[in-house]
C-alpha atoms as a PDB file:
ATOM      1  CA  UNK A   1     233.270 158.583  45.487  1.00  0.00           C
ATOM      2  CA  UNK A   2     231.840 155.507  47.823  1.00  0.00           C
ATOM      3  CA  UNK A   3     234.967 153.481  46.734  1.00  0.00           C
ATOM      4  CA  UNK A   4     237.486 156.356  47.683  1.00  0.00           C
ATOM      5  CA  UNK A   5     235.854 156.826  50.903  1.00  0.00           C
ATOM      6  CA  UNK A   6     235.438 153.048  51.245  1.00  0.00           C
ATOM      7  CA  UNK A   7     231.696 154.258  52.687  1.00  0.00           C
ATOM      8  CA  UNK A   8     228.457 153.983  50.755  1.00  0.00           C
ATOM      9  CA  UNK A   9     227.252 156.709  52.899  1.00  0.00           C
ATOM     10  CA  UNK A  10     229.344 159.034  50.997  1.00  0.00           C
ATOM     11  CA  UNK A  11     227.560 159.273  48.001  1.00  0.00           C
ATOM     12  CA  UNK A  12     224.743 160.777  50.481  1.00  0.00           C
ATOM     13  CA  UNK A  13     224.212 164.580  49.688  1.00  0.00           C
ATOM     14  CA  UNK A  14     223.873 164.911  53.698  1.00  0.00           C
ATOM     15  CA  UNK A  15     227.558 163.337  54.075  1.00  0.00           C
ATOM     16  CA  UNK A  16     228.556 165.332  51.010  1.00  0.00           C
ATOM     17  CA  UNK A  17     227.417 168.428  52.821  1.00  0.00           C
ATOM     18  CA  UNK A  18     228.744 167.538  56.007  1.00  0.00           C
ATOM     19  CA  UNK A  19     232.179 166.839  54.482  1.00  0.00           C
ATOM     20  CA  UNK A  20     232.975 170.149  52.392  1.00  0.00           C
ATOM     21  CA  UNK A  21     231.379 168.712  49.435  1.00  0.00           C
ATOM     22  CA  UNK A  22     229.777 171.405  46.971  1.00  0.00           C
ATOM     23  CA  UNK A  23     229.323 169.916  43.827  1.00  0.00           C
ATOM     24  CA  UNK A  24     225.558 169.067  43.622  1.00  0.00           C
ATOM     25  CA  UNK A  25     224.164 165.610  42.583  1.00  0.00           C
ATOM     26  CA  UNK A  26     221.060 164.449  41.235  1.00  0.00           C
ATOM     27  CA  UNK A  27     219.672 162.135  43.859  1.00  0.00           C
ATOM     28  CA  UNK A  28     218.992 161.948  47.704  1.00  0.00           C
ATOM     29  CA  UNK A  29     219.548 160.170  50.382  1.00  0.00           C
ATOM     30  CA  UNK A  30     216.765 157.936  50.095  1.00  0.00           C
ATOM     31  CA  UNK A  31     217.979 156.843  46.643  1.00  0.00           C
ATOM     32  CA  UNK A  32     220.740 155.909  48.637  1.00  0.00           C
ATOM     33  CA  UNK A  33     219.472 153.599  50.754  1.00  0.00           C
ATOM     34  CA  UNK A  34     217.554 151.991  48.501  1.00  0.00           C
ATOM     35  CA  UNK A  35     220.912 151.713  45.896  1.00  0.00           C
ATOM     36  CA  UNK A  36     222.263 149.804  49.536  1.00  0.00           C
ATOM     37  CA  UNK A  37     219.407 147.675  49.502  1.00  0.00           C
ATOM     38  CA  UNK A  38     219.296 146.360  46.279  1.00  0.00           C
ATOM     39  CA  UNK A  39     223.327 145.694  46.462  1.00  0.00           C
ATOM     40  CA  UNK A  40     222.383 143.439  49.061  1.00  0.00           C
ATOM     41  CA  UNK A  41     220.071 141.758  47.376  1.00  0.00           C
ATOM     42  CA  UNK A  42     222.638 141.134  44.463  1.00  0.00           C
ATOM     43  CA  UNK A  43     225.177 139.544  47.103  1.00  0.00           C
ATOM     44  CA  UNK A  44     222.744 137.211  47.858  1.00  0.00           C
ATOM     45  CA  UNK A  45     222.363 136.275  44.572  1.00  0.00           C
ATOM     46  CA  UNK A  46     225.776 134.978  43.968  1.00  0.00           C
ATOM     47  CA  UNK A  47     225.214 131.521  46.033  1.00  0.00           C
ATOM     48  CA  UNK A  48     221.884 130.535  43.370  1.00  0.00           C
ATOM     49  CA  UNK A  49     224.149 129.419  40.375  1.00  0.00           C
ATOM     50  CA  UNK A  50     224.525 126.147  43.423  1.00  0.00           C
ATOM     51  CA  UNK A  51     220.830 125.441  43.336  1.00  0.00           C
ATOM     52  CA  UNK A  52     220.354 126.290  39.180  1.00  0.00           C
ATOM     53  CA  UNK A  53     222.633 122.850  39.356  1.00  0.00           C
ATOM     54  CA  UNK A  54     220.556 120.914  41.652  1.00  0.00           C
ATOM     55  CA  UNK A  55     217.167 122.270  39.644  1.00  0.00           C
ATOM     56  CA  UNK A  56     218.969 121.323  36.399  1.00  0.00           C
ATOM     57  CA  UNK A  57     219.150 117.685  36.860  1.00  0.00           C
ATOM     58  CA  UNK A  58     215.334 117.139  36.770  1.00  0.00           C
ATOM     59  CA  UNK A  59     215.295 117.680  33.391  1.00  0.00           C
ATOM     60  CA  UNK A  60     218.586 115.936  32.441  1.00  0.00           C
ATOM     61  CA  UNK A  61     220.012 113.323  35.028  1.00  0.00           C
ATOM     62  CA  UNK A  62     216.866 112.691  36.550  1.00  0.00           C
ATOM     63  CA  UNK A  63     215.134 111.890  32.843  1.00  0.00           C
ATOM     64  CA  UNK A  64     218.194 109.820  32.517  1.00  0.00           C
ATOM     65  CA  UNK A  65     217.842 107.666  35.807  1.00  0.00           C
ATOM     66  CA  UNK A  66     214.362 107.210  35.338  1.00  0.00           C
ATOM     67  CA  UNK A  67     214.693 105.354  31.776  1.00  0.00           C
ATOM     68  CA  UNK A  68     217.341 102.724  33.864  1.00  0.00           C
ATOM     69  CA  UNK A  69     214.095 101.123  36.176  1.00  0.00           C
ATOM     70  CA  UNK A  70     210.842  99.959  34.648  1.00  0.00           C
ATOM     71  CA  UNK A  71     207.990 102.384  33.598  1.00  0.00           C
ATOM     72  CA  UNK A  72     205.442  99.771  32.984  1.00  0.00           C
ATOM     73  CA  UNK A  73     204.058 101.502  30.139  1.00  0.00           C
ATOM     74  CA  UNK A  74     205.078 104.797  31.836  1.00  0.00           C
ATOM     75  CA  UNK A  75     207.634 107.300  29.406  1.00  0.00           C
ATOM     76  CA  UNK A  76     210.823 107.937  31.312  1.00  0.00           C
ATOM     77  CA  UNK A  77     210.528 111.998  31.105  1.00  0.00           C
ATOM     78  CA  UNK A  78     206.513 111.782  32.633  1.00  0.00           C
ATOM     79  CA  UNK A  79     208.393 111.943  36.248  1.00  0.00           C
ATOM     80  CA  UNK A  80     209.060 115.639  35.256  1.00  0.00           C
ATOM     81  CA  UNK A  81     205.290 116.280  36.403  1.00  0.00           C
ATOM     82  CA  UNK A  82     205.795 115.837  40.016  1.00  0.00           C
ATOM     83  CA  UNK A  83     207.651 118.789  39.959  1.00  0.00           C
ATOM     84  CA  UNK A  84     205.284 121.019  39.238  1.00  0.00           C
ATOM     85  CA  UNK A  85     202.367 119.266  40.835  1.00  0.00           C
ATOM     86  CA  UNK A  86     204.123 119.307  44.371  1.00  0.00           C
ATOM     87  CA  UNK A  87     204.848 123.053  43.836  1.00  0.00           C
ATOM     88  CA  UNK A  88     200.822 123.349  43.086  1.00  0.00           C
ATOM     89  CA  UNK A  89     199.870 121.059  45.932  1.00  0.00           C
ATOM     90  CA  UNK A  90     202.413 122.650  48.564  1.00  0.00           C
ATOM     91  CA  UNK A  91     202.457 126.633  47.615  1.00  0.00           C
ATOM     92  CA  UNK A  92     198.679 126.629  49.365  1.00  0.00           C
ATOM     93  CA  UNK A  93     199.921 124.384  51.857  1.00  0.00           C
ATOM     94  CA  UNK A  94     202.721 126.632  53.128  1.00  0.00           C
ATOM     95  CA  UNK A  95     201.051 129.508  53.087  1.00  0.00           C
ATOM     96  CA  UNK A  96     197.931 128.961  54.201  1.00  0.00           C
ATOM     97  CA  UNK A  97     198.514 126.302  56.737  1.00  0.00           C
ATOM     98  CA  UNK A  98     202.347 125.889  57.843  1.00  0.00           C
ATOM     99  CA  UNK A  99     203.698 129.657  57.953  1.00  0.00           C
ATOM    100  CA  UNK A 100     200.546 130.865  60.106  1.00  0.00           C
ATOM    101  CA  UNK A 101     201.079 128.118  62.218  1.00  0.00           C
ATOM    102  CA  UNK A 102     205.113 129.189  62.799  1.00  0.00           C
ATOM    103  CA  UNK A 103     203.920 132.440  63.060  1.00  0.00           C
ATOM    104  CA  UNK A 104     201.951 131.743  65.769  1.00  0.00           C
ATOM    105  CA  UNK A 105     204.424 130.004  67.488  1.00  0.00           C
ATOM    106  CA  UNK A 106     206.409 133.430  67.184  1.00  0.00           C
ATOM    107  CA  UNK A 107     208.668 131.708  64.302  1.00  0.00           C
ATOM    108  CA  UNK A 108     208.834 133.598  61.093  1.00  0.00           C
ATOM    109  CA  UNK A 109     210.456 132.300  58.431  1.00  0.00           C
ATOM    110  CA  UNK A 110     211.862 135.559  56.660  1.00  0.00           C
ATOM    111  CA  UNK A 111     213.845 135.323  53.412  1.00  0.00           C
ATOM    112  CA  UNK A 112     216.894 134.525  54.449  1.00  0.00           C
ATOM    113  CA  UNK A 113     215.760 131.470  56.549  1.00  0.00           C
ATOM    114  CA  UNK A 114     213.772 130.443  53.422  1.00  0.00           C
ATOM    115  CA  UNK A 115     216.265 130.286  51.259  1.00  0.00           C
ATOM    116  CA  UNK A 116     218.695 128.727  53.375  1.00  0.00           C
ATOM    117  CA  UNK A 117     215.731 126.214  54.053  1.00  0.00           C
ATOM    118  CA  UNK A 118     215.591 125.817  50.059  1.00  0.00           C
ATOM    119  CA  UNK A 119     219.268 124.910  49.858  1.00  0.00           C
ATOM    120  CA  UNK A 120     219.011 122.252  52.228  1.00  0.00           C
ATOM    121  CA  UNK A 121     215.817 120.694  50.217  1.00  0.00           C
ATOM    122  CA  UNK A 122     217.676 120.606  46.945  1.00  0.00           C
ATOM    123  CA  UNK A 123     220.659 119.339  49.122  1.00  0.00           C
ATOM    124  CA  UNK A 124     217.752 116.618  50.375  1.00  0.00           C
ATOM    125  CA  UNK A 125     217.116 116.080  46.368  1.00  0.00           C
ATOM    126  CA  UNK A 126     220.184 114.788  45.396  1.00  0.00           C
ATOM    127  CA  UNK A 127     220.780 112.940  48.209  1.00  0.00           C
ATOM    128  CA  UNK A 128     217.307 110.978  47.691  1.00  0.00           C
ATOM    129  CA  UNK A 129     218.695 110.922  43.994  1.00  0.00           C
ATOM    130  CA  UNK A 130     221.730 108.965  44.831  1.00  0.00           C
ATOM    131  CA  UNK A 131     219.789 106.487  47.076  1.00  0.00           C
ATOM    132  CA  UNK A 132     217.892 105.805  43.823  1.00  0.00           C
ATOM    133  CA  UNK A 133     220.990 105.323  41.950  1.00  0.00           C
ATOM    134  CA  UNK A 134     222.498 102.931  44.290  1.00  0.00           C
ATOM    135  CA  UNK A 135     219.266 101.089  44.426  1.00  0.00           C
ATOM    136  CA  UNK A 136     219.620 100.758  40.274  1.00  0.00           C
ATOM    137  CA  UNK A 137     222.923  99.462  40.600  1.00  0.00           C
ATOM    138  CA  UNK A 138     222.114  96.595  43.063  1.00  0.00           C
ATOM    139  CA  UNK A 139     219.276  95.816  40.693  1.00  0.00           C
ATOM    140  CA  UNK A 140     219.753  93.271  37.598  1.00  0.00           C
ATOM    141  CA  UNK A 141     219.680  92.701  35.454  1.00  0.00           C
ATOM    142  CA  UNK A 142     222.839  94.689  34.577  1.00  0.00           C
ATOM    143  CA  UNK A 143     223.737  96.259  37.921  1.00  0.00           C
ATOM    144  CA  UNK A 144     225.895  99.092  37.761  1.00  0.00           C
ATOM    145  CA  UNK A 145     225.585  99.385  33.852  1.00  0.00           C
ATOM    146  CA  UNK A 146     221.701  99.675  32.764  1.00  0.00           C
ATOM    147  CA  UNK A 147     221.129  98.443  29.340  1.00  0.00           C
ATOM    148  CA  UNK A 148     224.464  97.807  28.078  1.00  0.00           C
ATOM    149  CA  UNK A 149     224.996  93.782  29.434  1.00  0.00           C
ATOM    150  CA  UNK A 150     224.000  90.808  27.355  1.00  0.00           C
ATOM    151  CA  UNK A 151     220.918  89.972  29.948  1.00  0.00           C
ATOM    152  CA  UNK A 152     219.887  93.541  29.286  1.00  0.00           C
ATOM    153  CA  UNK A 153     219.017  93.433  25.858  1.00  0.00           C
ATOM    154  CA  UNK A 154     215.092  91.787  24.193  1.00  0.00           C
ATOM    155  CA  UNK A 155     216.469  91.724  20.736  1.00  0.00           C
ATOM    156  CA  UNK A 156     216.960  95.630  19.623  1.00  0.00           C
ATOM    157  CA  UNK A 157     215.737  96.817  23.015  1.00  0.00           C
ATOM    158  CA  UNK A 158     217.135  97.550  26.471  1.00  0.00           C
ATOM    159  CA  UNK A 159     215.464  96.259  29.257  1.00  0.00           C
ATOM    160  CA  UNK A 160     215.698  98.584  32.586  1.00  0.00           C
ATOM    161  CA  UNK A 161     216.823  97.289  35.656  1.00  0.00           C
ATOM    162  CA  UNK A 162     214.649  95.778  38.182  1.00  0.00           C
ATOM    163  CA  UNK A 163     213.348  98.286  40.030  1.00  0.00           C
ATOM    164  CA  UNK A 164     210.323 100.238  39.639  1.00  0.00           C
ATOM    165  CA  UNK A 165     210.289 104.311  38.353  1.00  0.00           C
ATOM    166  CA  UNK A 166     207.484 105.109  41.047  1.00  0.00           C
ATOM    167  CA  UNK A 167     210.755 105.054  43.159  1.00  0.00           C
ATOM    168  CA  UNK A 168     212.269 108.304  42.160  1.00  0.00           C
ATOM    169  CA  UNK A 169     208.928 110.292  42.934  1.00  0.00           C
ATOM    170  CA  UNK A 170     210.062 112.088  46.229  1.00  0.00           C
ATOM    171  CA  UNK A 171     213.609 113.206  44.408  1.00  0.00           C
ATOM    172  CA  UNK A 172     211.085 115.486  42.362  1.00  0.00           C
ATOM    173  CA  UNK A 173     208.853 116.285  45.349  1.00  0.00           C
ATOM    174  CA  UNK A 174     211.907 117.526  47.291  1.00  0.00           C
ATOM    175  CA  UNK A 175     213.216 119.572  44.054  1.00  0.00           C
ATOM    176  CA  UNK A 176     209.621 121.283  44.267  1.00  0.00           C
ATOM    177  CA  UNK A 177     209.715 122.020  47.701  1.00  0.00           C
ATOM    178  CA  UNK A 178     212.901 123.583  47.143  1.00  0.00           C
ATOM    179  CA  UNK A 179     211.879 125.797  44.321  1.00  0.00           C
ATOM    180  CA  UNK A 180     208.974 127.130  46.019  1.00  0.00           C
ATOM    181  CA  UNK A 181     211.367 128.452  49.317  1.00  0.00           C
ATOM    182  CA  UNK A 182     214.568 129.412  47.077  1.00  0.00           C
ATOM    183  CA  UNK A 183     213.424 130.413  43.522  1.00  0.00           C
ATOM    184  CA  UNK A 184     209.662 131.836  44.926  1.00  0.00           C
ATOM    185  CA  UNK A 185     211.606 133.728  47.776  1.00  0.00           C
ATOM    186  CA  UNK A 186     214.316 135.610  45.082  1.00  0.00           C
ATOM    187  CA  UNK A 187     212.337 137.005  43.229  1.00  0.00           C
ATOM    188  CA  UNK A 188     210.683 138.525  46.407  1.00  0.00           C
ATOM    189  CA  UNK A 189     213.510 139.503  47.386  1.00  0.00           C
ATOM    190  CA  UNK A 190     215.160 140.425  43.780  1.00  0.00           C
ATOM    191  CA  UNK A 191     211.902 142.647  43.536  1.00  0.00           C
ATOM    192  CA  UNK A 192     211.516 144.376  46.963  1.00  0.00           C
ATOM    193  CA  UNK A 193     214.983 145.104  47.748  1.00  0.00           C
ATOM    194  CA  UNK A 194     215.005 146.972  44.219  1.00  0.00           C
ATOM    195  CA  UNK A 195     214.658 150.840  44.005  1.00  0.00           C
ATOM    196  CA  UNK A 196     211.395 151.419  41.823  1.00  0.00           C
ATOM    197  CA  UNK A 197     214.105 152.776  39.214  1.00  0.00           C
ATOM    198  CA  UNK A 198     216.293 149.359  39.457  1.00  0.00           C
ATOM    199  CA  UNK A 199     213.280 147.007  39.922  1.00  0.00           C
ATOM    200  CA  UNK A 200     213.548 145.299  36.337  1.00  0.00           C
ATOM    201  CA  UNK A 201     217.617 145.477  36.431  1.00  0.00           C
ATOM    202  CA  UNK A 202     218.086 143.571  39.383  1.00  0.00           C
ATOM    203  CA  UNK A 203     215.056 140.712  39.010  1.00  0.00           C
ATOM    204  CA  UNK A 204     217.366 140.344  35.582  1.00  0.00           C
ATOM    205  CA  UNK A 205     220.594 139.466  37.493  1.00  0.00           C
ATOM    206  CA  UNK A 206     219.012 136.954  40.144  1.00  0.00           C
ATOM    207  CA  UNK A 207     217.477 135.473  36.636  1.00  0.00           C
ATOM    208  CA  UNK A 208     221.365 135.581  35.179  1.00  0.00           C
ATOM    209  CA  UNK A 209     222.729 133.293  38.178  1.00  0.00           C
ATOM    210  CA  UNK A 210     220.148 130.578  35.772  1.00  0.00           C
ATOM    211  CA  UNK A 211     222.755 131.039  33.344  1.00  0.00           C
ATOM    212  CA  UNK A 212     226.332 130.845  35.448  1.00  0.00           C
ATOM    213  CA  UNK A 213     224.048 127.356  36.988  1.00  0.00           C
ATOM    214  CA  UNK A 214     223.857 126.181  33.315  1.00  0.00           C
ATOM    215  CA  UNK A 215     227.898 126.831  33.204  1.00  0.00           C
ATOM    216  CA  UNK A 216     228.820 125.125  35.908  1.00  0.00           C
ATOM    217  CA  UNK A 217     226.902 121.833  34.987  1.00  0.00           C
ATOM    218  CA  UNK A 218     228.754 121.268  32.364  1.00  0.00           C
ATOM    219  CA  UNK A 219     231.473 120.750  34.470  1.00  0.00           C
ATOM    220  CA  UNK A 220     229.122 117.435  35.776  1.00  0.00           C
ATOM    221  CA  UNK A 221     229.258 115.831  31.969  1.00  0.00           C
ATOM    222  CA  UNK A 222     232.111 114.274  32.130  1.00  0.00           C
ATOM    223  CA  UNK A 223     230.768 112.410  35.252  1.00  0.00           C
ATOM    224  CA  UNK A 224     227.378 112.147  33.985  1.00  0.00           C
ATOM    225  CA  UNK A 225     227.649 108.476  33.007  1.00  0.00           C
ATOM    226  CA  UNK A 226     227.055 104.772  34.721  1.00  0.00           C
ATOM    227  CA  UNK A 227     228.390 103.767  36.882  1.00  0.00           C
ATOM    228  CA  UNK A 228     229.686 107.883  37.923  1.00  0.00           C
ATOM    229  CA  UNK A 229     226.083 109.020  38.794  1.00  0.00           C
ATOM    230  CA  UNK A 230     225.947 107.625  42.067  1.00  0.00           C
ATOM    231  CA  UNK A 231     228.945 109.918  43.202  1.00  0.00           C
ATOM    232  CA  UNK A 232     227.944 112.858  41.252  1.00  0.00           C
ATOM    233  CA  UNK A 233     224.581 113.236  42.944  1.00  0.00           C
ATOM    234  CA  UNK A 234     226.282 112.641  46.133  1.00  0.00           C
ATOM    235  CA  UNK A 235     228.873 115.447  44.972  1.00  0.00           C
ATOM    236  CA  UNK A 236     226.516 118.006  44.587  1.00  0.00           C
ATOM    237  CA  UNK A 237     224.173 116.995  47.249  1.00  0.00           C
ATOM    238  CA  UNK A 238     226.903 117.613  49.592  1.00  0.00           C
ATOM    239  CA  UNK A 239     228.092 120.588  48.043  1.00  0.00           C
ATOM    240  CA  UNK A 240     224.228 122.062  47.913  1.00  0.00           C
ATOM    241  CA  UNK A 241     224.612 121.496  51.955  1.00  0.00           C
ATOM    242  CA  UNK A 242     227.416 123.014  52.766  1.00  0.00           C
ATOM    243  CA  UNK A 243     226.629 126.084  50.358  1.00  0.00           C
ATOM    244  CA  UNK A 244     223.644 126.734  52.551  1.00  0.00           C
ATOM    245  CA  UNK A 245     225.006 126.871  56.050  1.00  0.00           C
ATOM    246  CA  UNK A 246     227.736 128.858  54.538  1.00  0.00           C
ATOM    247  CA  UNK A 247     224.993 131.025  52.841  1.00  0.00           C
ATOM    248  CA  UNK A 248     222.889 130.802  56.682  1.00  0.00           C
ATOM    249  CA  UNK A 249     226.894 131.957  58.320  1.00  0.00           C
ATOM    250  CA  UNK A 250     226.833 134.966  56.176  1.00  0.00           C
ATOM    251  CA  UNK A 251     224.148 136.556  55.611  1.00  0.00           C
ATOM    252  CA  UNK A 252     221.406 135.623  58.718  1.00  0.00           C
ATOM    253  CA  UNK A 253     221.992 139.335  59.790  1.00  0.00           C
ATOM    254  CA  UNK A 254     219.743 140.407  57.031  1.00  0.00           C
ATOM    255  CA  UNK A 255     216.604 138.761  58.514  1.00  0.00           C
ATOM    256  CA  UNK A 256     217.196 141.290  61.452  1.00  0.00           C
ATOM    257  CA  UNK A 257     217.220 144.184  59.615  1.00  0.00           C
ATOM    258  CA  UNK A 258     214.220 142.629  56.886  1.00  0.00           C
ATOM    259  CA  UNK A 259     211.900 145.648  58.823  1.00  0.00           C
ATOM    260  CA  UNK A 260     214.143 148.570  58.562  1.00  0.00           C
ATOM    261  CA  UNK A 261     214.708 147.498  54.750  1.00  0.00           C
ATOM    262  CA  UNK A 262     211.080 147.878  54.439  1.00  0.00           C
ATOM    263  CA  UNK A 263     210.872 151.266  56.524  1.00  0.00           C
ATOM    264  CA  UNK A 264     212.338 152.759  53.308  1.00  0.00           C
ATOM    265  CA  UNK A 265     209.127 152.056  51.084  1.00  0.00           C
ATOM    266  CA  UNK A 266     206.902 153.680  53.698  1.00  0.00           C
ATOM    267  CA  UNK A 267     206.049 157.418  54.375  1.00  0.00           C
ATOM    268  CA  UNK A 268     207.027 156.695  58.010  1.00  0.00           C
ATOM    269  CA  UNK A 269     208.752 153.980  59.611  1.00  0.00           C
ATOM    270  CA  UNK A 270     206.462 151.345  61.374  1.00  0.00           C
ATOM    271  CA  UNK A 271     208.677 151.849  64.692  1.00  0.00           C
ATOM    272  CA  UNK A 272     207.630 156.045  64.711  1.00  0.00           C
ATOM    273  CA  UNK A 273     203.745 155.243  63.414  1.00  0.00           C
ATOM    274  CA  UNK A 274     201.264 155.693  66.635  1.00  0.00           C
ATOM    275  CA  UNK A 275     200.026 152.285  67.930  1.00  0.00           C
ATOM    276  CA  UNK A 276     202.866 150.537  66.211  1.00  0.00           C
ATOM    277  CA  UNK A 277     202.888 147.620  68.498  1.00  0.00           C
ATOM    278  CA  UNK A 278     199.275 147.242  67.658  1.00  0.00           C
ATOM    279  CA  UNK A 279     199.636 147.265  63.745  1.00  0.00           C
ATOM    280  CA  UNK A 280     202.157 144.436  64.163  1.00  0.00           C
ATOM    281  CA  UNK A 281     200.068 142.246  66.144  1.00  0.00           C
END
């Protein structure tokens, strides 16, 4: 019925009424709304498969990158554990510290903002990334191929280029960062734009865009290899960019209306309630 009448209001047993509409239907108007809500939430949803790519390569590029430079005693894949300490270390930070502070300079940084924010981090990432990578290639001892010249071999072993692994730490620090305003802020969003009913359906498609991110790394393998890596991280890192301002272009209206969304989960709308002005302050 909402596709013939090209309304989503139609499904509403007030429109249905208003319109000749006699057959009765087992939900209200409320469930409505809420049905609206969560399809928004599932449009903004279709942009994360970008960032899955940018997350994946800290467990599979980045491991990669960091066995080209010298660990000094230090396993290539330990770098993984920035990511989760800057996520522990900045999670307090942000909330306790940084968003009060915006808030009190009448900034808020509502979802969409965050996300968009998030983009632009993981954007940040793989641009840091490909710095790294250039810096590997205009090491020696085997420059733009690590491990696989003559002066890069001790016998059986590969020796790394000249250029130590501490070096990559921020790429991982940014990728953190990232997570904590894009992955941290959809499953807010996956879980309060969700009817009570839908709550468990829709956190399980923003967890499904993992999956289509998976997908469309593979499409990176066949430019996953030296001396390639420099231009795939600069790829995506551009890519990741431009997919947030587009994200930001689209849907930055929804920040506006992020208090009437939330009207729909209370008894009475905040603007109606006595002393409203109060209660926000």
């Amino acid at each position: 019925m909402m596709i013939v009448a090209r309304n989503m209001d139609a499904a509403k047993p007030s429109w249905r009424e208003a319109n000749g509409k006699t057959k009765v239907v087992p939900w209200n108007d409320h469930f409505v709304e809420e049905l609206k809500r969560a399809l928004r939430a599932c449009k903004v949803f279709v942009f994360y498969p970008i960032f899955w790519v940018c997350y994946g390569q800290f467990s599979t590029n980045f491991v990669t990158q960091a066995g080209q430079m010298e660990g000094h005693g230090m396993p290539n894949d330990f770098m993984q554990n920035f990511d989760p300490v800057s996520i522990l270390i900045f999670t307090p930070i942000l909330d306790r510290v940084v968003y009060p502070i915006l808030r009190r300079m009448g900034i808020e940084l509502r979802p969409i903002m965050r996300i968009t924010i998030g983009f632009w981090l993981a954007s940040l990432c793989l641009a840091y990334a490909a710095i790294v990578q250039h810096l590997i290639y205009k090491a020696g001892p085997c420059f733009e191929s690590p491990g696989a010249c003559p002066e890069g071999m001790d016998g059986n072993s590969k020796l790394p280029n000249h250029i130590h692994i501490a070096v990559q730490t921020p790429a991982y620090v940014f990728i953190g960062l990232s997570e904590i305003f894009i992955s941290v802020t959809g499953l807010e969003y996956a879980y309060t734009k969700a009817p009570p009913s839908m709550k468990s359906f829709v956190q399980s498609l923003y967890l499904f865009t993992n999956a289509f991110g998976s997908a469309l790394s593979e499409a990176l393998v066949s430019v996953a290899m030296d001396p390639k890596y420099l231009w795939m991280y600069t790829g995506v890192a551009i890519f990741a960019f431009f997919t947030g301002c587009v994200f930001w272009v689209l849907f930055h209206h929804y920040d506006a209306d992020e208090e009437k969304m939330y009207d729909l989960d209370r008894d009475q709308p905040v603007a109606s309630l006595p002393n409203a002005k109060n209660v926000d302050e």
